[in-house]
Protein backbone atom coordinates (compact mmCIF):
# COMPACT_ATOMS: atom_id res chain seq x y z
CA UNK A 1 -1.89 -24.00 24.44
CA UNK A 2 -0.65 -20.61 23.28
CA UNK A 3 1.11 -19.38 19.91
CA UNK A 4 5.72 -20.55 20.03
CA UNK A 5 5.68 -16.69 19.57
CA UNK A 6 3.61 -15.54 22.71
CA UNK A 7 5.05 -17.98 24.79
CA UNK A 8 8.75 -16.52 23.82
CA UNK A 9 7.79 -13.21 24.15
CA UNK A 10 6.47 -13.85 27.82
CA UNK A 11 9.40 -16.08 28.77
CA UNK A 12 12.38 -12.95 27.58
CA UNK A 13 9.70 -10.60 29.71
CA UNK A 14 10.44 -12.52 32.75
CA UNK A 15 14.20 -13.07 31.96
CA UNK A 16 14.20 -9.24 30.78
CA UNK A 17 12.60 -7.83 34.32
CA UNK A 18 14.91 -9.83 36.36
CA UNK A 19 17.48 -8.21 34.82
CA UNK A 20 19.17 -10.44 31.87
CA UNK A 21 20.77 -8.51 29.36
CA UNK A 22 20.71 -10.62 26.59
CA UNK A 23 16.95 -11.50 27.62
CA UNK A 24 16.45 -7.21 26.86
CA UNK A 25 18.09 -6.80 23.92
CA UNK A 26 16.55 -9.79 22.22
CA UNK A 27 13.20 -8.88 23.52
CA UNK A 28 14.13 -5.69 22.06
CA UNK A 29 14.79 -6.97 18.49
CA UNK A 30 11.72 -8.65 18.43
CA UNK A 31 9.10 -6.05 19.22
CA UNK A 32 11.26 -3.73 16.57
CA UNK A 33 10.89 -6.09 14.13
CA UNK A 34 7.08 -7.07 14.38
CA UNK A 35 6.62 -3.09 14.57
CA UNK A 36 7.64 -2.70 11.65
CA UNK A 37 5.98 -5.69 10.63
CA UNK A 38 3.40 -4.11 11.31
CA UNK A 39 3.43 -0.89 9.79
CA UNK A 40 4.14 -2.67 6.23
CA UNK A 41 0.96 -4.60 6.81
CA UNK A 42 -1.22 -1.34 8.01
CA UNK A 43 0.42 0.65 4.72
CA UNK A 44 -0.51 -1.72 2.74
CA UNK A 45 -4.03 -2.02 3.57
CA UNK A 46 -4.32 1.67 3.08
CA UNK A 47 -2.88 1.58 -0.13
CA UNK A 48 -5.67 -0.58 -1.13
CA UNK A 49 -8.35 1.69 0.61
CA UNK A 50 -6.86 4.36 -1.66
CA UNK A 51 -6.93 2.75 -4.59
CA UNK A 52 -10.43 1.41 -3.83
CA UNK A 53 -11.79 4.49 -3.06
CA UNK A 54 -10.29 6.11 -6.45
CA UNK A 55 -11.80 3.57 -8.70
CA UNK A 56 -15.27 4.18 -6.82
CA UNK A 57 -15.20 7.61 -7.29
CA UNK A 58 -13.94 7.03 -10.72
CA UNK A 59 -16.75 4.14 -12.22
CA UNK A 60 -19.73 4.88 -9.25
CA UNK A 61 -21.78 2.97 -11.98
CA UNK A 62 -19.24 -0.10 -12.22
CA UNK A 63 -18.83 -0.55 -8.37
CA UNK A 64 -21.09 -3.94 -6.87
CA UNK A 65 -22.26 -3.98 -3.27
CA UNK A 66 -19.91 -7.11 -2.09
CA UNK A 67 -16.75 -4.83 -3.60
CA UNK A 68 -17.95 -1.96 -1.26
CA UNK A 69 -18.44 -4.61 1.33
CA UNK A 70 -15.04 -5.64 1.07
CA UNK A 71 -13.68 -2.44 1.14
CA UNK A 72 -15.56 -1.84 4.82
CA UNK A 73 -13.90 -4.80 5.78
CA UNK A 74 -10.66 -3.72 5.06
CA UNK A 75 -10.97 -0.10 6.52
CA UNK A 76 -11.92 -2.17 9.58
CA UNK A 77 -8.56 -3.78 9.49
CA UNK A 78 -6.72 -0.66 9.61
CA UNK A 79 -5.52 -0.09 13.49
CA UNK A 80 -6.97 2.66 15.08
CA UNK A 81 -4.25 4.10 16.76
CA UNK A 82 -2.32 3.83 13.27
CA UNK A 83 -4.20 6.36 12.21
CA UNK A 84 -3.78 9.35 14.98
């Protein structure tokens, strides 16, 4: 069992290398759109690290140790290569 969207993706890959047009320009469209996808959802998640990290530096003496623990968490979410 694999995800509806994995097994699409692999089925326009094979349609796409033997050559069906359709097959490339839909596979295309898809990988542009969960890109950018993507992107929104890495942005965002920086956003928060900003705004996390400005309220930290702001109230030190307010901040708890499971807020800061969050906060690793979500840096950890951030996609390496995202950030080169």
């Amino acid at each position: 069992m694999i995800p509806a969207r994995l097994a699409i993706d692999k089925q326009l890959v094979i349609r796409a290398a033997s050559g069906d047009m359709r097959a490339i320009c839909e596979y295309n469209k898809r990988r542009e759109r969960y890109t950018f996808e993507h992107v929104k959802q890495q942005l965002k998640s920086l956003e928060l690290i900003f705004e996390a990290e400005d309220r930290i530096r702001m109230f030190p003496e307010d901040v708890t140790d499971e807020y800061k623990r969050v906060l690793a968490l979500l840096r950890m979410k951030i996609d390496p290569d995202y950030l080169l």
